[in-house]
Protein backbone atom coordinates (compact mmCIF):
# COMPACT_ATOMS: atom_id res chain seq x y z
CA UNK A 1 0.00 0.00 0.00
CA UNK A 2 1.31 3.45 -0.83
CA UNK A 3 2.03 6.46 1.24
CA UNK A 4 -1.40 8.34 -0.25
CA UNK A 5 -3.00 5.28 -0.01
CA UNK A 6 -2.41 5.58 3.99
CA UNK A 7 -3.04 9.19 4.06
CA UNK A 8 -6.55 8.85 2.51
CA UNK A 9 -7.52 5.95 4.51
CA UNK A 10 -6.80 7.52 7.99
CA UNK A 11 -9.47 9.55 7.38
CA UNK A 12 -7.02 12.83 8.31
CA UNK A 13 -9.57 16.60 8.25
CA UNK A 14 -7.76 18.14 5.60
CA UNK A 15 -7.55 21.18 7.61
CA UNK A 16 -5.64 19.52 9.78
CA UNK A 17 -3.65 18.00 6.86
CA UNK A 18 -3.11 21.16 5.46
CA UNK A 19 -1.79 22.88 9.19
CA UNK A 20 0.67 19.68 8.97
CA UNK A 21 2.22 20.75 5.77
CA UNK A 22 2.29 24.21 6.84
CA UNK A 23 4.16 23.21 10.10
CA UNK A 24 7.15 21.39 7.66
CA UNK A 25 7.95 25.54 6.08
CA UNK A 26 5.93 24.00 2.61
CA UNK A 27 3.31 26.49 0.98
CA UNK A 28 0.19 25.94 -0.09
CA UNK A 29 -0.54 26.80 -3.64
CA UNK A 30 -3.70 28.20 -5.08
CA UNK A 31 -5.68 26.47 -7.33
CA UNK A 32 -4.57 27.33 -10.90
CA UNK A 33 -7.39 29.92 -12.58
CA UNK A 34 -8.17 29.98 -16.22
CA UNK A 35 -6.79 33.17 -17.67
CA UNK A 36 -9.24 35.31 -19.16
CA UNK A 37 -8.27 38.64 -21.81
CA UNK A 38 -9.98 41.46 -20.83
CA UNK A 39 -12.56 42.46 -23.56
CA UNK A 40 -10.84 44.63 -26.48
CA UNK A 41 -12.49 47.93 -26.78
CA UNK A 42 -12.77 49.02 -30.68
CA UNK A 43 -10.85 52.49 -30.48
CA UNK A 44 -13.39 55.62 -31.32
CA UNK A 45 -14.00 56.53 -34.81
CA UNK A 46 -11.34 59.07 -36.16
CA UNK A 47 -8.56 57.92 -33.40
CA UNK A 48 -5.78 60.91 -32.67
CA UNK A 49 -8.29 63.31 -34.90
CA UNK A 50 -11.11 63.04 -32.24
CA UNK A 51 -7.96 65.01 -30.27
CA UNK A 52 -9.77 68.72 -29.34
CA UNK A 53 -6.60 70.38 -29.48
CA UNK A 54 -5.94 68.64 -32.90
CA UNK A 55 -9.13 68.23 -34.31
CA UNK A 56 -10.48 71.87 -33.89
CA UNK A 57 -13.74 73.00 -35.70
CA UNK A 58 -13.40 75.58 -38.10
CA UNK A 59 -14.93 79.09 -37.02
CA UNK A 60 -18.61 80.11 -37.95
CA UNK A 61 -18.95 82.33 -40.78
CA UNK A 62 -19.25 85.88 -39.84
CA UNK A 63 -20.82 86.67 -43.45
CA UNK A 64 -24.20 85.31 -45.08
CA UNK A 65 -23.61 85.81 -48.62
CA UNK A 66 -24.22 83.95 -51.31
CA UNK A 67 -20.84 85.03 -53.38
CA UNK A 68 -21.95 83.38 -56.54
CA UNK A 69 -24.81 85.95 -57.31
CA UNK A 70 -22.51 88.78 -56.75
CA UNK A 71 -22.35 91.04 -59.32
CA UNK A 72 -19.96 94.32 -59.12
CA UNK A 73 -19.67 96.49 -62.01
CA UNK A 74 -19.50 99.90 -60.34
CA UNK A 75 -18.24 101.64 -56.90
CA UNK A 76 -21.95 101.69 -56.01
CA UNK A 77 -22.07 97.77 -56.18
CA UNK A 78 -18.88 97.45 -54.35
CA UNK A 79 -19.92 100.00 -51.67
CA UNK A 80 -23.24 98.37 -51.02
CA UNK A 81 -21.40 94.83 -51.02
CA UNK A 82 -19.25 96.55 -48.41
CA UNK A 83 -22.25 97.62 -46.22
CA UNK A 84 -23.41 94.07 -46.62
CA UNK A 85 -20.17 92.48 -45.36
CA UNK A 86 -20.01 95.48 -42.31
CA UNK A 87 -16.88 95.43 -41.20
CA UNK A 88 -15.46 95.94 -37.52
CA UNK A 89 -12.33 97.14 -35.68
CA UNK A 90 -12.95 93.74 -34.07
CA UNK A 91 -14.19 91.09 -36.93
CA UNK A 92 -12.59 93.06 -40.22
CA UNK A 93 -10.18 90.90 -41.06
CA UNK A 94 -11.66 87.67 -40.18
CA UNK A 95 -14.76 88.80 -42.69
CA UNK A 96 -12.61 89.96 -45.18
CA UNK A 97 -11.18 86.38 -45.09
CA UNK A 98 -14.51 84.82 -46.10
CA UNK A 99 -14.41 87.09 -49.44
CA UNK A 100 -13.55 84.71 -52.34
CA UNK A 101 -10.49 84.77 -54.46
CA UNK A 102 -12.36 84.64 -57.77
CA UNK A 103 -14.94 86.52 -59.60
CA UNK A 104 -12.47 89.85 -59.19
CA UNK A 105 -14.51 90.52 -56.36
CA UNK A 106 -11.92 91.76 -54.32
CA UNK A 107 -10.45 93.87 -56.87
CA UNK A 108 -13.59 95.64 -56.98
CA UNK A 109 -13.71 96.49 -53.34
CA UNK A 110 -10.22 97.40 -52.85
CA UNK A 111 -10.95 99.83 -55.89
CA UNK A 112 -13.86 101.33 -54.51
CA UNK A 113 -12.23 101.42 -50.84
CA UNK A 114 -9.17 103.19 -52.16
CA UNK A 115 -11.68 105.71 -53.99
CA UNK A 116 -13.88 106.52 -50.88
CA UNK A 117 -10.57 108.13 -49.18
CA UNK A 118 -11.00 108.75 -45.41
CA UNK A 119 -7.89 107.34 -44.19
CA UNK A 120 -6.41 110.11 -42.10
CA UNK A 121 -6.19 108.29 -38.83
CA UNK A 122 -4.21 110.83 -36.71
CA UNK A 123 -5.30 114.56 -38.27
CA UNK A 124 -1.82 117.05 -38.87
CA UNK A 125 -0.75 118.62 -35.86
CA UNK A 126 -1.21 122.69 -35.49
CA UNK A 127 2.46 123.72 -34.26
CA UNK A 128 2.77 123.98 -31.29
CA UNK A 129 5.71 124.54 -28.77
CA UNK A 130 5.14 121.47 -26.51
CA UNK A 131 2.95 119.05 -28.78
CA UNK A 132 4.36 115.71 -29.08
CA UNK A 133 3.61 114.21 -32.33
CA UNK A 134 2.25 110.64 -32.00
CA UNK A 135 4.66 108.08 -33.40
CA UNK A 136 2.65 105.61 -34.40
CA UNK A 137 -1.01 105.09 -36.02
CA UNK A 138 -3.63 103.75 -33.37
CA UNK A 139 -5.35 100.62 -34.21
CA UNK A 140 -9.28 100.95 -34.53
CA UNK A 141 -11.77 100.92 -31.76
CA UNK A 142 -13.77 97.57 -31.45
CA UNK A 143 -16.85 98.91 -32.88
CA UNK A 144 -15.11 101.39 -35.46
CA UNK A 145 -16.86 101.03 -38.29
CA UNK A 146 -16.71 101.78 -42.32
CA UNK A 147 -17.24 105.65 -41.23
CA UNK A 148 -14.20 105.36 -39.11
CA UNK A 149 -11.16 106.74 -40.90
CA UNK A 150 -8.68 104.51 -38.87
CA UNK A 151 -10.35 101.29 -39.73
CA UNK A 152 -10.22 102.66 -43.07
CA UNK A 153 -6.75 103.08 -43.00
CA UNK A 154 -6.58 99.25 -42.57
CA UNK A 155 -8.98 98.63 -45.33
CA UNK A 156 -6.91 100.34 -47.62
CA UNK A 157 -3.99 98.67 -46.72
CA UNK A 158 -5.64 95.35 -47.63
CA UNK A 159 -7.03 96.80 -50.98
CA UNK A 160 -3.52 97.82 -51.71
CA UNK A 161 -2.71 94.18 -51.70
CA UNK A 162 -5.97 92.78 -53.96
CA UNK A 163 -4.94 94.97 -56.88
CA UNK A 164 -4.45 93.63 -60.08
CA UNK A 165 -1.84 95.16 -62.86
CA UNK A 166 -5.07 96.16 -65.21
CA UNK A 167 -6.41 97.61 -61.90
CA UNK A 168 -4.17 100.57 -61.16
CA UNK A 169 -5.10 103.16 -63.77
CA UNK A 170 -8.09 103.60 -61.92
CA UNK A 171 -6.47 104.26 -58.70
CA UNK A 172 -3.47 106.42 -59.86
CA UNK A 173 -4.68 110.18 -58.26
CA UNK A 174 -5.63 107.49 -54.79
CA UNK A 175 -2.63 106.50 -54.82
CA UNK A 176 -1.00 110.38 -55.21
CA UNK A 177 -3.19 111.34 -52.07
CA UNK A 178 -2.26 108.24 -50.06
CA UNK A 179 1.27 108.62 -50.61
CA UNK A 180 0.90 112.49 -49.81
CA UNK A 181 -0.49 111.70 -46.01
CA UNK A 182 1.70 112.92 -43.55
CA UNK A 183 3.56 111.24 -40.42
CA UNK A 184 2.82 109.29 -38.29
CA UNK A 185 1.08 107.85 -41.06
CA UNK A 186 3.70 105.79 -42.75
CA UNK A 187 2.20 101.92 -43.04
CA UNK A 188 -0.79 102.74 -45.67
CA UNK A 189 2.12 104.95 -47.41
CA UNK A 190 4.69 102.13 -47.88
CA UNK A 191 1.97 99.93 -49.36
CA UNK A 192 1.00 102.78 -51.68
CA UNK A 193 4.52 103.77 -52.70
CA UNK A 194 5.45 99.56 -53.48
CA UNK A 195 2.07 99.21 -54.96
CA UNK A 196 3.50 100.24 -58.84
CA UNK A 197 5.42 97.50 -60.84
CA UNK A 198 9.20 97.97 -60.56
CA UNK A 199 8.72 98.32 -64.13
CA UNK A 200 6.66 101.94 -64.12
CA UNK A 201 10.17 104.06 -63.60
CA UNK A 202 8.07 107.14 -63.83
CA UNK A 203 5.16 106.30 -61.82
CA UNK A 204 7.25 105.08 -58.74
CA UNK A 205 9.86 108.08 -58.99
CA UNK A 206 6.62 110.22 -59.12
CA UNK A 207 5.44 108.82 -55.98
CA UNK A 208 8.62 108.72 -53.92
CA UNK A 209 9.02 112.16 -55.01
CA UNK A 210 5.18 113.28 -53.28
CA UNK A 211 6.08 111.25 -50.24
CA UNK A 212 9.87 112.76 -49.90
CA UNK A 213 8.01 116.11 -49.53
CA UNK A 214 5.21 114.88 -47.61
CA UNK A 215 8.16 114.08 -44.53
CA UNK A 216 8.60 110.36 -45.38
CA UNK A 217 12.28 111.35 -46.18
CA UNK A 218 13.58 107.72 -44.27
CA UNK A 219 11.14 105.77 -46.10
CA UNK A 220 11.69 107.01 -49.61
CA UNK A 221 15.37 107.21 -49.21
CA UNK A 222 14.89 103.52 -48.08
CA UNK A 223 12.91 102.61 -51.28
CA UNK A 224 14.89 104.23 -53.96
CA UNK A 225 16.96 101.55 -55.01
CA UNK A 226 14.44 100.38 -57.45
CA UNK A 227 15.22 102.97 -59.50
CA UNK A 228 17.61 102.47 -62.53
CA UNK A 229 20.66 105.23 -63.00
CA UNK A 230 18.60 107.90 -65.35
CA UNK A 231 16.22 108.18 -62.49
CA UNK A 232 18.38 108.15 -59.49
CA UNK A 233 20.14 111.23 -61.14
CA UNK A 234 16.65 112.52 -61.63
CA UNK A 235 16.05 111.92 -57.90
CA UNK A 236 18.78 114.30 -56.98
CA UNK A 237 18.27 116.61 -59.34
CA UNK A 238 14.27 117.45 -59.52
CA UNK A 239 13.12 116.39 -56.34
CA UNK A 240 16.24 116.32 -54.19
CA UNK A 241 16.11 113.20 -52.35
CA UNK A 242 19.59 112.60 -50.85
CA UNK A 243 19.01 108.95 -50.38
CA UNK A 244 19.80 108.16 -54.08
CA UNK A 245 23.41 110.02 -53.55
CA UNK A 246 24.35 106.66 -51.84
CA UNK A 247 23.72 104.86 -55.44
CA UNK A 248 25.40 106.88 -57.89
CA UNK A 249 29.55 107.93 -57.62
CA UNK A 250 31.70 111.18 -58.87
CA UNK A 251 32.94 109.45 -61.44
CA UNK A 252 29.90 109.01 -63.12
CA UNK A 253 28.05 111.78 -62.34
CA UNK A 254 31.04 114.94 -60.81
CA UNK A 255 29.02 117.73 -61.83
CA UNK A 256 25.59 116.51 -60.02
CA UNK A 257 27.94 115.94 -57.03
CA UNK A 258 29.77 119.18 -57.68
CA UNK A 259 26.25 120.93 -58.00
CA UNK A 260 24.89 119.23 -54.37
CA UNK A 261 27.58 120.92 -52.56
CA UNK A 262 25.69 124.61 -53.31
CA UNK A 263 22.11 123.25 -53.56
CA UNK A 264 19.94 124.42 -50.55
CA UNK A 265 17.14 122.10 -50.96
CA UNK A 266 19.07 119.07 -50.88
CA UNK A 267 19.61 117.53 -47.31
CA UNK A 268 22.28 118.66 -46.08
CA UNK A 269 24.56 115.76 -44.82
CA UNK A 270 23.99 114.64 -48.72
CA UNK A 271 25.64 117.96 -49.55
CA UNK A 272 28.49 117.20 -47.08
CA UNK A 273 28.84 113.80 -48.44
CA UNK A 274 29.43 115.09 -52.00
CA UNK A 275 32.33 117.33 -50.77
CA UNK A 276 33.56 114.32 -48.79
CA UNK A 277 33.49 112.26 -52.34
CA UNK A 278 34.62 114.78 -54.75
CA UNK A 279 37.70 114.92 -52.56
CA UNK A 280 38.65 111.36 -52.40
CA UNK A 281 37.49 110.76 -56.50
CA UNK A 282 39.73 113.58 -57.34
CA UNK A 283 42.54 113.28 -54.58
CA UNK A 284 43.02 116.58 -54.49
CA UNK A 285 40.93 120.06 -53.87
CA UNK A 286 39.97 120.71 -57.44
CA UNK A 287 39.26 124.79 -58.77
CA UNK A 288 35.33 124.11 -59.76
CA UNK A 289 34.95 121.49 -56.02
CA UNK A 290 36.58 124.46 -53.88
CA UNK A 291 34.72 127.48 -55.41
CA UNK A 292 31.18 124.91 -54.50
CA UNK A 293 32.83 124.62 -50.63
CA UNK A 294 33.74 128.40 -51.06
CA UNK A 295 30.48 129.13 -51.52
CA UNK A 296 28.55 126.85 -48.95
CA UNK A 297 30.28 128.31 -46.23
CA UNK A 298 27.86 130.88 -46.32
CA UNK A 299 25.03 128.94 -46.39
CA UNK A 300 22.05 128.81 -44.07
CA UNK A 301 22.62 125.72 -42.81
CA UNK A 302 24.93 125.93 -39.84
CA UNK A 303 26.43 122.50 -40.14
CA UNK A 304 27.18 123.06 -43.98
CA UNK A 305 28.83 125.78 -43.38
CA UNK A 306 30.74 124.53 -40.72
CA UNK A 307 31.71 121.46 -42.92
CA UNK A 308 32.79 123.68 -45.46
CA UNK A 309 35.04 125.91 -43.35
CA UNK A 310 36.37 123.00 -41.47
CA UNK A 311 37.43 121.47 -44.51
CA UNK A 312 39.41 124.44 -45.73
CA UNK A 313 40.91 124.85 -42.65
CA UNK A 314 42.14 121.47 -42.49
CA UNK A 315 43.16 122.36 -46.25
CA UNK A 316 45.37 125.19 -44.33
CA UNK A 317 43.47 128.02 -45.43
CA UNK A 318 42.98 129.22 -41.80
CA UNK A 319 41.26 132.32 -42.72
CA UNK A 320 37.98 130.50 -42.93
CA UNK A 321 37.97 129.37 -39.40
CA UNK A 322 35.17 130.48 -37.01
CA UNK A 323 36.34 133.43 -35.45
CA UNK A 324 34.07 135.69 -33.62
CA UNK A 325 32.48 138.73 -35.63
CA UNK A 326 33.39 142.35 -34.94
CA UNK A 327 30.01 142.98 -34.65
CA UNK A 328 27.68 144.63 -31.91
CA UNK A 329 24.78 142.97 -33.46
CA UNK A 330 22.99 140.16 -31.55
CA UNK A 331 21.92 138.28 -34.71
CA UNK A 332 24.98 138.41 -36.36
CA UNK A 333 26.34 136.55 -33.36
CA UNK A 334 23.75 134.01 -33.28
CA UNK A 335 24.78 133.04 -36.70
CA UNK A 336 28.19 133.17 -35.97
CA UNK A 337 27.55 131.12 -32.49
CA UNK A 338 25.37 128.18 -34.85
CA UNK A 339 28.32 127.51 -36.84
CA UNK A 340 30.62 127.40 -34.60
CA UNK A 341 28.89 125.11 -32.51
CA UNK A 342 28.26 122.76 -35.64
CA UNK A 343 32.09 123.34 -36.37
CA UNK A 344 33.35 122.19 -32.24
CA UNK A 345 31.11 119.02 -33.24
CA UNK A 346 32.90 117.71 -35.61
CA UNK A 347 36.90 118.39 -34.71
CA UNK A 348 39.11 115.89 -33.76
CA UNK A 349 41.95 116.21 -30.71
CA UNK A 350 44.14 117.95 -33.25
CA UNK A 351 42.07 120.71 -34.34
CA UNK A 352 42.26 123.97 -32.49
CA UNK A 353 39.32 125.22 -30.95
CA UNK A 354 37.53 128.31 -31.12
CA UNK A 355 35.40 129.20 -28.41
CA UNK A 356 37.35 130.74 -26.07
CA UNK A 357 37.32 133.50 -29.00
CA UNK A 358 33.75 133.98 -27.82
CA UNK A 359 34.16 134.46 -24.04
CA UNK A 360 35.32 137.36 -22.14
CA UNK A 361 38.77 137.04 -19.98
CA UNK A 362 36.79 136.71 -16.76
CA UNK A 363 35.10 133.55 -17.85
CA UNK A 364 31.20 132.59 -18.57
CA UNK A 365 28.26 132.51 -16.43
CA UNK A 366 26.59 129.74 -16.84
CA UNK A 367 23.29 128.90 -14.87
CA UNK A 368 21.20 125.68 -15.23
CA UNK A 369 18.03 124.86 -14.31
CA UNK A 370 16.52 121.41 -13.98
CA UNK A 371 13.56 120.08 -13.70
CA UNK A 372 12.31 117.02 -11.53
CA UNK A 373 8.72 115.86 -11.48
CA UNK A 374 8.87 114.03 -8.45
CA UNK A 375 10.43 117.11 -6.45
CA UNK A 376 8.00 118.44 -3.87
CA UNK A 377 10.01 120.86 -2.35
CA UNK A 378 11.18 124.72 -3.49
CA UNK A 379 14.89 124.16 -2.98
CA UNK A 380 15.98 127.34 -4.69
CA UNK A 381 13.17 129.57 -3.53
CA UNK A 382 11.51 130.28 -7.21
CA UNK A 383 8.30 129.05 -6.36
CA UNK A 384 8.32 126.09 -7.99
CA UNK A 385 9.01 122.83 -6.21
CA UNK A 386 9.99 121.07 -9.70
CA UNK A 387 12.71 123.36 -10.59
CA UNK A 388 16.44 123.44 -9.04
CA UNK A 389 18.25 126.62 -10.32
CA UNK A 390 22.37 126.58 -10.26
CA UNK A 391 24.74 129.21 -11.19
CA UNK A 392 28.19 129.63 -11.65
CA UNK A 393 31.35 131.76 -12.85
CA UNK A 394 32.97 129.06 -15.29
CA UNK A 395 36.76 130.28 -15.97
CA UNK A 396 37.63 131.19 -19.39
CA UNK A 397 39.71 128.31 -19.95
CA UNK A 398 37.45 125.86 -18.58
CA UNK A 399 34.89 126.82 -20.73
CA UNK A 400 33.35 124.07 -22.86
CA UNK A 401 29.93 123.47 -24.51
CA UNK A 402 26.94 122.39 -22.25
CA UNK A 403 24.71 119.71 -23.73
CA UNK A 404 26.36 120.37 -27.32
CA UNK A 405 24.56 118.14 -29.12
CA UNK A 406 21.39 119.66 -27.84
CA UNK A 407 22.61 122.79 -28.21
CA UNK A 408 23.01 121.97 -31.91
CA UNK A 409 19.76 120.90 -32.71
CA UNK A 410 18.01 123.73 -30.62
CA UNK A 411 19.86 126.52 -32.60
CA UNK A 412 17.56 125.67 -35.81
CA UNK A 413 14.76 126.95 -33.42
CA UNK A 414 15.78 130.02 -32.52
CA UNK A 415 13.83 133.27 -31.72
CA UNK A 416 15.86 136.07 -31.08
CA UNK A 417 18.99 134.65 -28.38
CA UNK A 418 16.31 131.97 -27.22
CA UNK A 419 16.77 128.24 -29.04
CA UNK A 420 14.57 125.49 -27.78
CA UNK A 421 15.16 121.90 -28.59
CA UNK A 422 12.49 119.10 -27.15
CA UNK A 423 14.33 118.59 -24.09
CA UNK A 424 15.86 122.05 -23.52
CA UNK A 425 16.17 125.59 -24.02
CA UNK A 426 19.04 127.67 -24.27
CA UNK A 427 19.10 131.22 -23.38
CA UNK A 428 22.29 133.41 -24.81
CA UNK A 429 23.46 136.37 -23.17
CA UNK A 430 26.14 139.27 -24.58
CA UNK A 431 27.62 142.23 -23.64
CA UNK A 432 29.81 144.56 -25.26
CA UNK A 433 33.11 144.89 -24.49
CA UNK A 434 35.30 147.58 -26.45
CA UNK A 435 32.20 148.27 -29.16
CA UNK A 436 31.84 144.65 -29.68
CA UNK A 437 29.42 141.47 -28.21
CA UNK A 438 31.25 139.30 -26.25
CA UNK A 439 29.22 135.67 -24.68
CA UNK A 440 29.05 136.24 -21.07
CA UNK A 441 26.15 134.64 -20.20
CA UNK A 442 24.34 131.10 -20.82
CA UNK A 443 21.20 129.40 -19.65
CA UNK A 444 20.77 125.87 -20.27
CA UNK A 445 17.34 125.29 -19.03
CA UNK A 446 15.43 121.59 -18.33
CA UNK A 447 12.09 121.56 -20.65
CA UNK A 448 9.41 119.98 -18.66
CA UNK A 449 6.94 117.13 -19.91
CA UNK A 450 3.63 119.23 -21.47
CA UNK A 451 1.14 118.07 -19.22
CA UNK A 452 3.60 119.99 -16.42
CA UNK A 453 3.88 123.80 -15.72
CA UNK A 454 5.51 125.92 -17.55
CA UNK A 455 9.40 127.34 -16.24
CA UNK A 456 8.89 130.45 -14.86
CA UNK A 457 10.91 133.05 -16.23
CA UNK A 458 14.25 133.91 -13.99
């Protein structure tokens, strides 16, 4: 008889039997299961596309119109189609998505857009002595609407880019007036002046040439190298854009450059530049390039004629060096002060100076007042707490220029011995001293924001 056959036969409890194994360190082992796979689950229709971030719904349409029974033959179509699609300074562009390609629909708005005008966003500026002119164009109000000349503004910026080649006869005096708009308007103006072909040398010279004048000097000088030779020189020549000097040489073109030198209306570091280049084309100071500098030191412009006299000084004809006047005239010394500032500007440590000319042995009074908008107390007693006035005897040979750069800006605003700039103005005093005016005084004088009070007077 076998060992199980024992077991079974004693008639052991199994619970007992199963504590006796459990006593010899065995262990019991469950009862083997069937494995089962869980169910599989059919993935949802679409997979990864069902994915909101991935699968994303395409936006309602902002526009109910049925685009195939469109017909435009005239502004007054367009214009009514325009009223129909009712554009916002908050949906505009996503409508004027909707608006087919085909069917020269949008050729036909942007042409009757352009000729409805009414895109002066920011009106010109009276002048005024502490106006800031905005620097940019502001974007439309939410609910601006097709009445609203800066929503307009962006209108006509995206008719600019529906027109077709056959399309811009009809819009050649729009595209005059757009390109005549002044800053800060300079956007709707690019698009106008890039909207002619390359091609149309007249038409885009004729355009640059309205903007130039209309204060977009930057952008048209920016814009000009589109044009071929014959119309660069006609650039300079007719309309006087300086930006076109950087495209043509001397040695093609020495009398245009010989010409600039003496020309008021051109710009004048252009005229500068052309004395600067006739020099180093020639290598030498020719008779026809030094009667031209000759000549500009006279002219208006303080810093050409300082160019031109520092250039024949360097040449060592000293006599044209910025001495002070014998003069007991305050305007004459003005004039004579504005160059020589211009002239101090631009001289390296080897060139003498000049100024000292201008002062009186005992030295300069200078007095400065600035200006703090956080100051709440009248240090110097003026009675105003924003203002801190300082004066002082500044020896003769210690004398240099104050904010010079400044300086040289403010004296193209001058009235009388008073120059302002944005940031300061500059008060000069004289007094004569053996029959003649002599700088013995200057103010240098912190211009406060304009929503601020005004300086009082000393």
């Amino acid at each position: 008889m076998g060992p199980i056959d024992v077991f079974w036969r004693s008639r052991i409890p199994i619970s007992v039997a199963i504590a006796a194994l459990a006593a010899c360190g065995g262990t019991p082992r469950e009862a083997s299961r069937p494995v089962v796979a869980p169910p599989r689950t059919a993935p949802p229709a679409g997979g990864h596309l069902k994915d909101p971030d991935l699968d994303r719904q395409p936006p309602p349409k902002l526009l109910s119109i049925d685009w195939s029974a469109v017909q435009l033959t005239s502004d007054a179509d367009a214009n009514a189609l325009w009223q129909r699609i009712a554009p916002t300074g908050l949906d505009w562009n996503e409508k004027l998505d909707e608006v087919p390609d085909s069917a020269d629909i949008p050729s036909r708005l942007a042409i009757a857009m352009l000729h409805g005008g009414n895109f002066t966003c920011v009106p010109a500026q009276p002048p005024s002595d502490c106006a800031r002119a905005p620097i940019d164009e502001p974007e439309p109000l939410k609910d601006a609407t097709l009445t609203d000349p800066c929503l307009r503004r962006l209108l006509a910026i995206w008719s600019l880019a529906q027109l077709e080649d056959e399309d811009l006869p009809a819009v050649r005096d729009t595209l005059r007036a757009l390109v005549a708009l002044p800053p800060p308007e300079s956007e709707l103006v690019a698009a106008a002046l890039k909207a002619l072909p390359e091609s149309d040398q007249d038409g885009r010279l004729e355009l640059y040439a309205i903007a130039f004048r209309a204060g977009h000097r930057d952008l048209v000088n920016g814009l000009v190298g589109s044009l071929d030779d014959a119309h660069l020189v006609e650039a300079v020549q007719k309309h006087h854009i300086d930006g076109a000097f950087d495209l043509i040489t001397p040695e093609q073109h020495r009398p245009l450059f010989v010409a600039a030198i003496t020309e008021e209306q051109l710009h004048a570091e252009a005229r500068v530049q052309a004395i600067s280049e006739l020099h180093l084309a020639d290598g030498k100071l020719a008779p026809d390039v030094r009667t031209a500098i000759v000549r500009a030191t006279k002219s208006p412009d303080c810093f050409v004629a300082a160019s031109a006299d520092r250039f024949l000084v360097r040449g060592g004809e000293k006599k044209f060096a910025p001495a002070r006047p014998r003069t007991t005239r305050p305007d004459v010394m003005m004039r004579a002060l504005c160059v020589l500032i211009s002239y101090e500007a631009g001289l390296t440590p080897d060139d003498p100076s000049f100024l000292l000319g201008y002062v009186p042995k005992k030295g300069l009074e200078l007095v400065t007042v600035t200006y703090d908008e956080y100051n709440d107390v009248d240090v110097d007693g003026d009675g105003d707490p924003h203002t801190e006035r300082h004066a002082t005897m500044v020896p003769r040979d210690e004398v240099s220029l104050p904010e010079a750069e400044d300086m040289q800006r403010a004296l193209a605003h001058c009235a009388g011995t008073v120059c302002k700039s944005t940031d300061h103005e500059f008060r000069f005093g004289f007094k004569a001293q053996g029959g003649e005016l002599l700088l013995t005084r200057l103010e240098v004088i912190d211009r406060p924001p304009c929503n601020k009070r005004a300086i009082p007077n000393p």
